[in-house]
PDB file of N, CA and C in Angstrom:
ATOM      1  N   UNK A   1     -10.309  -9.096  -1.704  1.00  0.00           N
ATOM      2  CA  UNK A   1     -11.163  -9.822  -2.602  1.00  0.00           C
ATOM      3  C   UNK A   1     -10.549  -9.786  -3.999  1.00  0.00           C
ATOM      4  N   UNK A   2     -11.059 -10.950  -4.690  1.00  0.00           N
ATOM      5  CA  UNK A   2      -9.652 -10.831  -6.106  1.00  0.00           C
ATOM      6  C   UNK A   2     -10.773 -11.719  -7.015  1.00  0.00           C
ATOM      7  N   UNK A   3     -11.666 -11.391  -8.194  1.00  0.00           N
ATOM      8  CA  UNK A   3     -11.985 -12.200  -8.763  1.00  0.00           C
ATOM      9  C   UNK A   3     -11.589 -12.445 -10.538  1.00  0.00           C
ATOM     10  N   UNK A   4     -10.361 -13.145 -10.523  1.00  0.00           N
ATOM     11  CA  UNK A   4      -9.642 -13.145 -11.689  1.00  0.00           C
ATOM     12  C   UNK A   4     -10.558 -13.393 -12.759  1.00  0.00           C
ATOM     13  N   UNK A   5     -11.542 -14.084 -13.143  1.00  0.00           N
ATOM     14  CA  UNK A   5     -12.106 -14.139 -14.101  1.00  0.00           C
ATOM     15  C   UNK A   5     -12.781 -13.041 -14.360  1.00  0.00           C
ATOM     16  N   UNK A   6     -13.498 -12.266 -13.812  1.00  0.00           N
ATOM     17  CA  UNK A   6     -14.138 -10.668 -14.100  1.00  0.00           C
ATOM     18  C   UNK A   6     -13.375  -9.446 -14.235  1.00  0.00           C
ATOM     19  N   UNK A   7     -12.484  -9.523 -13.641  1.00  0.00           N
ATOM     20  CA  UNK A   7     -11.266  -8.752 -13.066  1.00  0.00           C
ATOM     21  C   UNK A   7     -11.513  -7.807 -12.168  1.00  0.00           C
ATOM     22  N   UNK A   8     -12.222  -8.071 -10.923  1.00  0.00           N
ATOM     23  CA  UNK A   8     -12.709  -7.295 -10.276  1.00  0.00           C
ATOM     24  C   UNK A   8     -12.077  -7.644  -8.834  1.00  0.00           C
ATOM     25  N   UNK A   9     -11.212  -6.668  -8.260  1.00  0.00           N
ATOM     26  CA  UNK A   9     -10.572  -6.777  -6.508  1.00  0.00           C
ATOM     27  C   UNK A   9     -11.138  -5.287  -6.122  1.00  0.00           C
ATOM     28  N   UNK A  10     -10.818  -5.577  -4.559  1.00  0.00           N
ATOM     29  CA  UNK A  10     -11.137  -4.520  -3.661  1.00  0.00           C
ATOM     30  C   UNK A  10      -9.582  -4.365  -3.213  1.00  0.00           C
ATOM     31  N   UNK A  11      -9.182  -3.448  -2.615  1.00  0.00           N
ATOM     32  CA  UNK A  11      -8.141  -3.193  -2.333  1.00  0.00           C
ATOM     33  C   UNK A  11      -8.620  -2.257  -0.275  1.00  0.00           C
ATOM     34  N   UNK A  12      -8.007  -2.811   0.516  1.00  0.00           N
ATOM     35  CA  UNK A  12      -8.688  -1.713   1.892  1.00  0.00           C
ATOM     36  C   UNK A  12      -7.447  -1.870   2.973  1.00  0.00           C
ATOM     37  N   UNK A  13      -7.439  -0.737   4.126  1.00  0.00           N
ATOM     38  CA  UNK A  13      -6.425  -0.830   5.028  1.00  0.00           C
ATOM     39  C   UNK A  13      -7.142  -0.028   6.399  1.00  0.00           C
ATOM     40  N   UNK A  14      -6.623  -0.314   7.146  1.00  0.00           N
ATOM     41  CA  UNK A  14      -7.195   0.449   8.438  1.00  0.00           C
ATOM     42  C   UNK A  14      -6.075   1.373   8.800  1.00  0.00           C
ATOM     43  N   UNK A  15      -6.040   2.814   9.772  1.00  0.00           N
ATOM     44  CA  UNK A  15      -5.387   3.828  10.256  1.00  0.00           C
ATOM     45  C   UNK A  15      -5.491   3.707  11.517  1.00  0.00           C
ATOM     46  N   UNK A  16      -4.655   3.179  12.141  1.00  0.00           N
ATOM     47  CA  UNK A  16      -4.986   3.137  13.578  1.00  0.00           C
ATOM     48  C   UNK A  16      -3.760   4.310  14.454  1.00  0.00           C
ATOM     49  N   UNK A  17      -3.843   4.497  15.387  1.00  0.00           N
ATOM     50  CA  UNK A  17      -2.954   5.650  16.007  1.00  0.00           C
ATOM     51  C   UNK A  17      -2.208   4.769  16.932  1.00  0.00           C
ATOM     52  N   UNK A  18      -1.039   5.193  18.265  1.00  0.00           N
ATOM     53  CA  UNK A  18       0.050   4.028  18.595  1.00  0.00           C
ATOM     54  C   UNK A  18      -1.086   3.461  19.910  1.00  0.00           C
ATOM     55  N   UNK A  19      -2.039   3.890  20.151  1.00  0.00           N
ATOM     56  CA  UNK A  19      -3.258   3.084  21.436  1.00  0.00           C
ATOM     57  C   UNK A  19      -3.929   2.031  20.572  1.00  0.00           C
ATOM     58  N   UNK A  20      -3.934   2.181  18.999  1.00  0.00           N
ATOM     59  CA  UNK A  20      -4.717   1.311  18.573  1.00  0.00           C
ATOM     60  C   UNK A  20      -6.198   1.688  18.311  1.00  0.00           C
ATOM     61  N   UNK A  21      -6.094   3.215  18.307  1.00  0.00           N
ATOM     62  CA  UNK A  21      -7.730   3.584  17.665  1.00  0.00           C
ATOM     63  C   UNK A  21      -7.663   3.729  16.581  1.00  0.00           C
ATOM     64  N   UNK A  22      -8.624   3.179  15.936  1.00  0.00           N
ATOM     65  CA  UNK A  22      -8.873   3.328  14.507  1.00  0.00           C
ATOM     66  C   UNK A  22      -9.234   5.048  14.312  1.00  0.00           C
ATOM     67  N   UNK A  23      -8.085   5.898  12.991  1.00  0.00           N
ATOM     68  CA  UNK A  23      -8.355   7.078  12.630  1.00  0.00           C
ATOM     69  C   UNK A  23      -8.976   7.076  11.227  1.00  0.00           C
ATOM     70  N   UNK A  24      -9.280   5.834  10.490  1.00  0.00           N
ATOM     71  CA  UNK A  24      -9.775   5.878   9.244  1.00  0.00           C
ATOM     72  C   UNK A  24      -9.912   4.273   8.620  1.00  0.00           C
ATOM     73  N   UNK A  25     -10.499   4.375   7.710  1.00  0.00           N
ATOM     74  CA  UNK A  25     -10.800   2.767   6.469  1.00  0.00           C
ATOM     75  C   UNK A  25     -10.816   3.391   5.827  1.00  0.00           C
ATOM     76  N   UNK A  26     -10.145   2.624   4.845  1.00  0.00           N
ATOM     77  CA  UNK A  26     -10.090   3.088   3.540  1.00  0.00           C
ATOM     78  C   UNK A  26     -10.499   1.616   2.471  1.00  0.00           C
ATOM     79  N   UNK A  27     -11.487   1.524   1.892  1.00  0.00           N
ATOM     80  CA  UNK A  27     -11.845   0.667   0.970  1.00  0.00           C
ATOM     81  C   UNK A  27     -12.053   0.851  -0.494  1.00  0.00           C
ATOM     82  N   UNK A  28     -11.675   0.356  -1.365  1.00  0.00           N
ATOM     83  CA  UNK A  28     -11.732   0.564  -2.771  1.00  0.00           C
ATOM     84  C   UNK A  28     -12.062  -0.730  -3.918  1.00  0.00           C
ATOM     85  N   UNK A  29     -12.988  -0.477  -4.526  1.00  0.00           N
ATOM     86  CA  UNK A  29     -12.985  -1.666  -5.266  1.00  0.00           C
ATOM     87  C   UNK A  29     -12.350  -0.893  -6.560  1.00  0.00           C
ATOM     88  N   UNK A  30     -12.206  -1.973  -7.386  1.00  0.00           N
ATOM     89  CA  UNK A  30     -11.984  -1.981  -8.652  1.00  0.00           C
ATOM     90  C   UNK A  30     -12.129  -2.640  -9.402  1.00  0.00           C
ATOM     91  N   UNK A  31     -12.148  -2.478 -10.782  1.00  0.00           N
ATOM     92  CA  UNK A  31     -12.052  -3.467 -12.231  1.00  0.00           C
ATOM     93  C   UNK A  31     -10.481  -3.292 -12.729  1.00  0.00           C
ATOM     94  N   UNK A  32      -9.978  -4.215 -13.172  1.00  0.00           N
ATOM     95  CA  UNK A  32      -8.585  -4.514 -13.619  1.00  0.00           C
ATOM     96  C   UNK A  32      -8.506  -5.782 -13.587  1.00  0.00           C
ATOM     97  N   UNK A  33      -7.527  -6.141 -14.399  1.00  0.00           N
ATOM     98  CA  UNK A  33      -6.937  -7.430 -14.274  1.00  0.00           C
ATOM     99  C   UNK A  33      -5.415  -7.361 -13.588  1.00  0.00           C
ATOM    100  N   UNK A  34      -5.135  -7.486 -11.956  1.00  0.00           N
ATOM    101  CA  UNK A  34      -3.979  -7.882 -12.194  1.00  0.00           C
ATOM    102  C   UNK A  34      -3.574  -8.652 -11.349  1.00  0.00           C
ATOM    103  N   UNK A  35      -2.394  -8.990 -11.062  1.00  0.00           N
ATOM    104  CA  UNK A  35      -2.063 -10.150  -9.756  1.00  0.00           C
ATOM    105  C   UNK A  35      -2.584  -9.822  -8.006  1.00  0.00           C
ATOM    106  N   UNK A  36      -2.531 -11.027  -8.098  1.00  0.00           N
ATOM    107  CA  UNK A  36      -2.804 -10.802  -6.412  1.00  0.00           C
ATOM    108  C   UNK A  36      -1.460  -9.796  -5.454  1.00  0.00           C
ATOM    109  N   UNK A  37      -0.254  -9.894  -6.146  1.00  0.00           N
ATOM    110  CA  UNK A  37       0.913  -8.797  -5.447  1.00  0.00           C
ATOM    111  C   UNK A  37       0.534  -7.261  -5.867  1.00  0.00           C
ATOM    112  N   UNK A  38       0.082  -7.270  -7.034  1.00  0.00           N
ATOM    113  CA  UNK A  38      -0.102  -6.095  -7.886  1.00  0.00           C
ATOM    114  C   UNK A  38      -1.401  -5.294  -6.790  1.00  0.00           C
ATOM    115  N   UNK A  39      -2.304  -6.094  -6.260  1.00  0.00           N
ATOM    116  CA  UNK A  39      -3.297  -5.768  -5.589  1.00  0.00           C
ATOM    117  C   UNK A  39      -3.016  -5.507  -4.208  1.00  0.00           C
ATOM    118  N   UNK A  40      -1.960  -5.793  -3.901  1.00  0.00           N
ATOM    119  CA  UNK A  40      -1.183  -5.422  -2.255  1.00  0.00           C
ATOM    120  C   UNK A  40      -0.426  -4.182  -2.690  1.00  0.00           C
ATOM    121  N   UNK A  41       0.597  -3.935  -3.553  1.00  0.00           N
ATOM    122  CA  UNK A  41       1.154  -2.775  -3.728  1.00  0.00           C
ATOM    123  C   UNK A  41       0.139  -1.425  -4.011  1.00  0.00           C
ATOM    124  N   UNK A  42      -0.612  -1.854  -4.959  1.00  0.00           N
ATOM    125  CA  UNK A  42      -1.836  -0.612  -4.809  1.00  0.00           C
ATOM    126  C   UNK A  42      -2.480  -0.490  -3.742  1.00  0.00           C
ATOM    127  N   UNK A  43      -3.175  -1.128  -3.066  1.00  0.00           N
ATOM    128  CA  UNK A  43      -3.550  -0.983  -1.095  1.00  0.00           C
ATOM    129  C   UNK A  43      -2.387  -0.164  -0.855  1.00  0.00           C
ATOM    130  N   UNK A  44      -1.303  -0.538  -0.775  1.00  0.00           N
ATOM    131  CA  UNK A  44      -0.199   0.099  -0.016  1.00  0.00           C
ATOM    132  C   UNK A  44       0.006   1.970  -0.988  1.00  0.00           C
ATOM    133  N   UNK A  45      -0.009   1.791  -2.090  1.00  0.00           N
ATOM    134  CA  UNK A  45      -0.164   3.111  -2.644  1.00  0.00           C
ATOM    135  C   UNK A  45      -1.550   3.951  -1.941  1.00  0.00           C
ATOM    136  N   UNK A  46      -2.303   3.502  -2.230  1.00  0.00           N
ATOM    137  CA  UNK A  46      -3.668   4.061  -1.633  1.00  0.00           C
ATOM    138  C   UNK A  46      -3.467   4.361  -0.408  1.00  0.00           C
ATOM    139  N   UNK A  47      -2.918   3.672   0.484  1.00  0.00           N
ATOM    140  CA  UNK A  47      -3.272   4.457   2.267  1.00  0.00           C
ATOM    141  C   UNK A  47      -2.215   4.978   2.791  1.00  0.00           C
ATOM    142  N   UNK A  48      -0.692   4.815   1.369  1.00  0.00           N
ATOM    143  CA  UNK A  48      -0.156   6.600   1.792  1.00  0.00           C
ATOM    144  C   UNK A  48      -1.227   7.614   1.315  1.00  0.00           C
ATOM    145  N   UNK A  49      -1.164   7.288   0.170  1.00  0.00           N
ATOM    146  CA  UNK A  49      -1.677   8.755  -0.304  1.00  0.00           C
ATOM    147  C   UNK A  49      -2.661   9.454   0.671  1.00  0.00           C
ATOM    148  N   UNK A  50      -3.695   8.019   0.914  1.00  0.00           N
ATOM    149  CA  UNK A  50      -4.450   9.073   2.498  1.00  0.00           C
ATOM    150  C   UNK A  50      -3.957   9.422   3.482  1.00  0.00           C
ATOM    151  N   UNK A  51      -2.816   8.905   3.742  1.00  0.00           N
ATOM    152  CA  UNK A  51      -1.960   9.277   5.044  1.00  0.00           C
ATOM    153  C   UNK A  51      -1.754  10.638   5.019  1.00  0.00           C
ATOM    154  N   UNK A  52      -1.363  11.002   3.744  1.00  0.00           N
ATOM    155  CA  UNK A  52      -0.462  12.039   3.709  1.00  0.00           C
ATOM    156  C   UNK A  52      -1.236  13.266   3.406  1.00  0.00           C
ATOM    157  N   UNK A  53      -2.401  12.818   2.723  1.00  0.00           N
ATOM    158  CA  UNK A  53      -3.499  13.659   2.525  1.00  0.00           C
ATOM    159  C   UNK A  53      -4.244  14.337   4.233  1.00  0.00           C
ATOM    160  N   UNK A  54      -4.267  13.074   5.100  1.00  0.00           N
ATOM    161  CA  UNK A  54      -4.825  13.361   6.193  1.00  0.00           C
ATOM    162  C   UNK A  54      -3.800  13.966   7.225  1.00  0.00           C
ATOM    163  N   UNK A  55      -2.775  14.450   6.835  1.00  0.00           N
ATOM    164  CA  UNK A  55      -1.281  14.840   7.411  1.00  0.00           C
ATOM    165  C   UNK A  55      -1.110  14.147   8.619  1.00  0.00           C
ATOM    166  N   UNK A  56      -0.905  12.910   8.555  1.00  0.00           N
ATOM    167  CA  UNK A  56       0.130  12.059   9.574  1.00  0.00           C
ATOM    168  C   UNK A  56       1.514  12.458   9.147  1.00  0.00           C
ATOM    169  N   UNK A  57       2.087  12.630   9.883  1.00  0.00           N
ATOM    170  CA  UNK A  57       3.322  12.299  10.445  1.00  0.00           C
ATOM    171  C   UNK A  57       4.439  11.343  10.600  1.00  0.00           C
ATOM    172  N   UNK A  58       3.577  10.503  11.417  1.00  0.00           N
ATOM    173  CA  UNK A  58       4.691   8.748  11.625  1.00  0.00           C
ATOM    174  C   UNK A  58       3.922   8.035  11.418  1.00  0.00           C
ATOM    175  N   UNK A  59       4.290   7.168  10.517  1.00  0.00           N
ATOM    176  CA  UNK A  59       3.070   6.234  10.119  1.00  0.00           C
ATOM    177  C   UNK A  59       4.236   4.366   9.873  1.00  0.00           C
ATOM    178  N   UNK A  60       3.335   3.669  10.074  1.00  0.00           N
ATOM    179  CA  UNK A  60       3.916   2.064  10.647  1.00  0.00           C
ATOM    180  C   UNK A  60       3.302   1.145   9.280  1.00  0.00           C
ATOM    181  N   UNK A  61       3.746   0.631   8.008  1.00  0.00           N
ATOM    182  CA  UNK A  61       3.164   0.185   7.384  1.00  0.00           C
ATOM    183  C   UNK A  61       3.209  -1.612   8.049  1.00  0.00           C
ATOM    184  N   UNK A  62       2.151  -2.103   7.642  1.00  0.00           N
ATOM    185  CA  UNK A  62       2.292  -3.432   8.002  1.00  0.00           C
ATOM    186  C   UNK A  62       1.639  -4.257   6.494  1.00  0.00           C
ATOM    187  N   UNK A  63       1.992  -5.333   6.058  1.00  0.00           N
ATOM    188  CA  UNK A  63       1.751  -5.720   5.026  1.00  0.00           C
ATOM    189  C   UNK A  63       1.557  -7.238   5.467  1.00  0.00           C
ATOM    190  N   UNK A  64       0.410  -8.496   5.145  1.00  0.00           N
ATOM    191  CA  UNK A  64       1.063 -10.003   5.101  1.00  0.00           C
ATOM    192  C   UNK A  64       1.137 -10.500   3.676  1.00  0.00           C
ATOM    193  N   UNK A  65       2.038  -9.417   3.221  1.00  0.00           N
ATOM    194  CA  UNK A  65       2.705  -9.986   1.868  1.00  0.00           C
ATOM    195  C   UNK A  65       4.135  -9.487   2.078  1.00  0.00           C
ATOM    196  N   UNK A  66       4.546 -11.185   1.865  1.00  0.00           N
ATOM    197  CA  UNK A  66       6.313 -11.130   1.869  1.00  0.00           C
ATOM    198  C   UNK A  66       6.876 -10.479   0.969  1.00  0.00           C
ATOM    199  N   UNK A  67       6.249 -10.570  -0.508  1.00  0.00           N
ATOM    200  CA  UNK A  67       6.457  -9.810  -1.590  1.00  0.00           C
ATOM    201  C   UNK A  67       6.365  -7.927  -1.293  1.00  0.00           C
ATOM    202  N   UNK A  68       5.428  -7.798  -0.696  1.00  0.00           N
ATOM    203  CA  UNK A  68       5.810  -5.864  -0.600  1.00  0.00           C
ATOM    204  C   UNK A  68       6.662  -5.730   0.240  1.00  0.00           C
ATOM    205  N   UNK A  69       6.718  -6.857   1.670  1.00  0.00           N
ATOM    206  CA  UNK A  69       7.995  -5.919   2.784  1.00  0.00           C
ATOM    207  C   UNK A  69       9.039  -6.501   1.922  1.00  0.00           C
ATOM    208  N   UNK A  70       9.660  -7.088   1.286  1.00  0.00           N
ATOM    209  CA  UNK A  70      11.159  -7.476   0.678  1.00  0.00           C
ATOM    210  C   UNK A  70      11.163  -6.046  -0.451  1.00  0.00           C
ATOM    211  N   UNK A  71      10.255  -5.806  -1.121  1.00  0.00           N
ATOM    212  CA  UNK A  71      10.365  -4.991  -2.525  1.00  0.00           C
ATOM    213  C   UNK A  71      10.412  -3.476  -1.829  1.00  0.00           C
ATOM    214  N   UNK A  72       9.799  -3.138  -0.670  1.00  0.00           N
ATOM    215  CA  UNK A  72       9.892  -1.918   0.104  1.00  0.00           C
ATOM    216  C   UNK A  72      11.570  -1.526   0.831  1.00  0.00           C
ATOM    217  N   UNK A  73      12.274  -2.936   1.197  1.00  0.00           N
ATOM    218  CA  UNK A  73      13.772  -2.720   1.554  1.00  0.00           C
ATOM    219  C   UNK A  73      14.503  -2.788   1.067  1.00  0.00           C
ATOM    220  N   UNK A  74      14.521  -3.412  -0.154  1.00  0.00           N
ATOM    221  CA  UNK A  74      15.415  -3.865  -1.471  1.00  0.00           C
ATOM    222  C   UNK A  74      15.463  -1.993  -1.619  1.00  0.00           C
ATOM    223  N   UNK A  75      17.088  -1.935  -1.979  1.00  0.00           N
ATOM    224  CA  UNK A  75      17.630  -1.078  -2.223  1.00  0.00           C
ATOM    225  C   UNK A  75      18.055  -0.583  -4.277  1.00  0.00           C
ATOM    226  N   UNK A  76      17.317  -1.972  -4.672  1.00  0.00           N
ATOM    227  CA  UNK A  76      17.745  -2.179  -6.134  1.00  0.00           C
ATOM    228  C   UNK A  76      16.127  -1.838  -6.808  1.00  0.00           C
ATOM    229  N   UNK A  77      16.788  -0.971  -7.868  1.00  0.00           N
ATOM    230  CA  UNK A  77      15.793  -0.666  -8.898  1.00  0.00           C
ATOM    231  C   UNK A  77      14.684  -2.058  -8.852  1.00  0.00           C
ATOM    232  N   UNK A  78      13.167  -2.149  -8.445  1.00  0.00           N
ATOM    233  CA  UNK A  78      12.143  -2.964  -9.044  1.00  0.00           C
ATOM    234  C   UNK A  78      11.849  -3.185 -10.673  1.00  0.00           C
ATOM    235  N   UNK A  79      12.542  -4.058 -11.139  1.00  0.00           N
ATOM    236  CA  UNK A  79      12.285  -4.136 -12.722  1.00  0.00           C
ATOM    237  C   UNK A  79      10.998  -5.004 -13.007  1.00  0.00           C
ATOM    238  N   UNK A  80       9.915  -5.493 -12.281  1.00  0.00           N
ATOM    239  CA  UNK A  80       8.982  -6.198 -12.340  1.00  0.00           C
ATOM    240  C   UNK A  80       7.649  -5.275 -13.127  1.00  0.00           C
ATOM    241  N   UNK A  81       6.621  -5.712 -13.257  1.00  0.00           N
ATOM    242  CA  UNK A  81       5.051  -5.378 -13.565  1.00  0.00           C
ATOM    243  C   UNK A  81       4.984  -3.903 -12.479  1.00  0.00           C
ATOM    244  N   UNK A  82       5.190  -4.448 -10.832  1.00  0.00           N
ATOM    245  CA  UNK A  82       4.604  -4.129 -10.153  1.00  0.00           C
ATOM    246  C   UNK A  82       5.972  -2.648  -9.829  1.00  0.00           C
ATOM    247  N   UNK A  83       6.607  -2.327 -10.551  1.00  0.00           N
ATOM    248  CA  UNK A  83       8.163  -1.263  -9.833  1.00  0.00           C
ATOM    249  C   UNK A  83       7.343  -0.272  -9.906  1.00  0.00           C
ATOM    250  N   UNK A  84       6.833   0.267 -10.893  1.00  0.00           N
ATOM    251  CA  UNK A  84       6.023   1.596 -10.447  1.00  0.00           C
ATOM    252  C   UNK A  84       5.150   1.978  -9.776  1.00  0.00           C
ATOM    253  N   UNK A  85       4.707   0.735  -8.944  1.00  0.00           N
ATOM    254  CA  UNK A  85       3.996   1.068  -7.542  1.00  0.00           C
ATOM    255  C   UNK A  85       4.791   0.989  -6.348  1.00  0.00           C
ATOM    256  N   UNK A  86       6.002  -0.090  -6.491  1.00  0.00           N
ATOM    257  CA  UNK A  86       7.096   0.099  -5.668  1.00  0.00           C
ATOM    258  C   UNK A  86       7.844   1.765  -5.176  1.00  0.00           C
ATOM    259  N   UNK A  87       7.608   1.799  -6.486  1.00  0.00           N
ATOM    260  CA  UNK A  87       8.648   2.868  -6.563  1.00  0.00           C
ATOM    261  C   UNK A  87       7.680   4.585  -5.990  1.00  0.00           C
ATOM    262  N   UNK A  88       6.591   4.234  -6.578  1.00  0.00           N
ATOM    263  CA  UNK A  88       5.759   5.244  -5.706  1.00  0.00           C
ATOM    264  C   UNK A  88       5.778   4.802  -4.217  1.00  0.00           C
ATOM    265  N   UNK A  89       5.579   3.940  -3.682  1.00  0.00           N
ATOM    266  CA  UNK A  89       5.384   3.709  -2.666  1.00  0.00           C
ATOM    267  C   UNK A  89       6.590   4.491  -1.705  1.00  0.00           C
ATOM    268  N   UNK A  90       7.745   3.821  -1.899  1.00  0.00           N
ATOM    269  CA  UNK A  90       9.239   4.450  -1.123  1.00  0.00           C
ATOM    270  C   UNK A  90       8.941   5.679  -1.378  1.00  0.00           C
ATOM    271  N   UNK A  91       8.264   6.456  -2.316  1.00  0.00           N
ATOM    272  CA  UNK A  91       8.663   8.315  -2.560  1.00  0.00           C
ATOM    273  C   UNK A  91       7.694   8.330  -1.506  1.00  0.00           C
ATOM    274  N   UNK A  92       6.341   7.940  -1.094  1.00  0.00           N
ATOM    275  CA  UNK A  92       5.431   8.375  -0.842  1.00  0.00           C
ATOM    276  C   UNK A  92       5.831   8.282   0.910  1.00  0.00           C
ATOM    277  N   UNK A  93       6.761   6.854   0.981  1.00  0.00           N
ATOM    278  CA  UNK A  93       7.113   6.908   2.287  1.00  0.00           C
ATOM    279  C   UNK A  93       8.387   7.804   2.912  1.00  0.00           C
ATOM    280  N   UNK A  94       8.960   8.392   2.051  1.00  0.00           N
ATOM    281  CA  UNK A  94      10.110   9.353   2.428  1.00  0.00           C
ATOM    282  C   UNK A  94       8.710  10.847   2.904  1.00  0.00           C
ATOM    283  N   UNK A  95       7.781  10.742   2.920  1.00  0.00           N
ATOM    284  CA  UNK A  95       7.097  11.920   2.837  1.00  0.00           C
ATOM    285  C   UNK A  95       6.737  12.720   4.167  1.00  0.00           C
ATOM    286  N   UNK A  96       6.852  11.492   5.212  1.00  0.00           N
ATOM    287  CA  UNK A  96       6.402  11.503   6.653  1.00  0.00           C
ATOM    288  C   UNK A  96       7.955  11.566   7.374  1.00  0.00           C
ATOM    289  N   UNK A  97       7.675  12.010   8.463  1.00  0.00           N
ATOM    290  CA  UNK A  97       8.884  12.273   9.594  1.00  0.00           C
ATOM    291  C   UNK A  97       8.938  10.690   9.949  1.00  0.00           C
ATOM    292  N   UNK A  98       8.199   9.792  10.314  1.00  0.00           N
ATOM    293  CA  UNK A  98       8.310   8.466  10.089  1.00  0.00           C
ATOM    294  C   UNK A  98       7.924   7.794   9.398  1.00  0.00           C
ATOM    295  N   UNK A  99       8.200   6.800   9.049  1.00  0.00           N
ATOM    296  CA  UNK A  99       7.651   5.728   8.385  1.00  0.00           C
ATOM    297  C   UNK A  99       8.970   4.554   8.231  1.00  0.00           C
ATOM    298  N   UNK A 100       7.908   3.206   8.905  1.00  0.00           N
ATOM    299  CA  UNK A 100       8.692   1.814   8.682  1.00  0.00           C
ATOM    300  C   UNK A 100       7.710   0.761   8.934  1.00  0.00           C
TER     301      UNK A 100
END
């Protein structure tokens, strides 16, 4: 949900295990103003941090933003708005025995 004039998005992701049971939701609203990419990279910050909080292990990110899977494999410094969520993100994913 993204409502640019108020500046109000939700940000949410599901935890599912490799059968496909759901182990968690995670939903968050917020106030901010920022882009609709800016609002996928924070989702993606948010459900490591629970990942890792909830000690998984191997974890499978899936994104339908072309913008986070390209900025997650790109091997080059993120100089954009959004690099310091990039850039948390890759630390957060070196954290698990898997993650891709």
């Amino acid at each position: 949900m993204l409502d640019h004039q108020n500046g109000v998005f939700g940000t949410g992701a599901i935890c599912k295990n490799e059968n496909g049971d759901c182990l968690g939701v995670l939903a968050a609203p917020r106030t901010s103003f920022l882009s609709p990419h800016s609002c996928e990279f924070l989702a993606l910050v948010n459900i490591l941090h629970f990942c890792t909080q909830a000690g998984f292990a191997r974890v499978e990110v899936e994104s339908d933003s072309q913008q986070v899977i390209v900025a997650l494999d790109s091997s080059q410094e993120n100089l954009s708005v959004d690099g310091a969520l990039v850039k948390e993100a890759n630390f957060l994913m070196r954290c698990f025995e898997s993650c891709r």
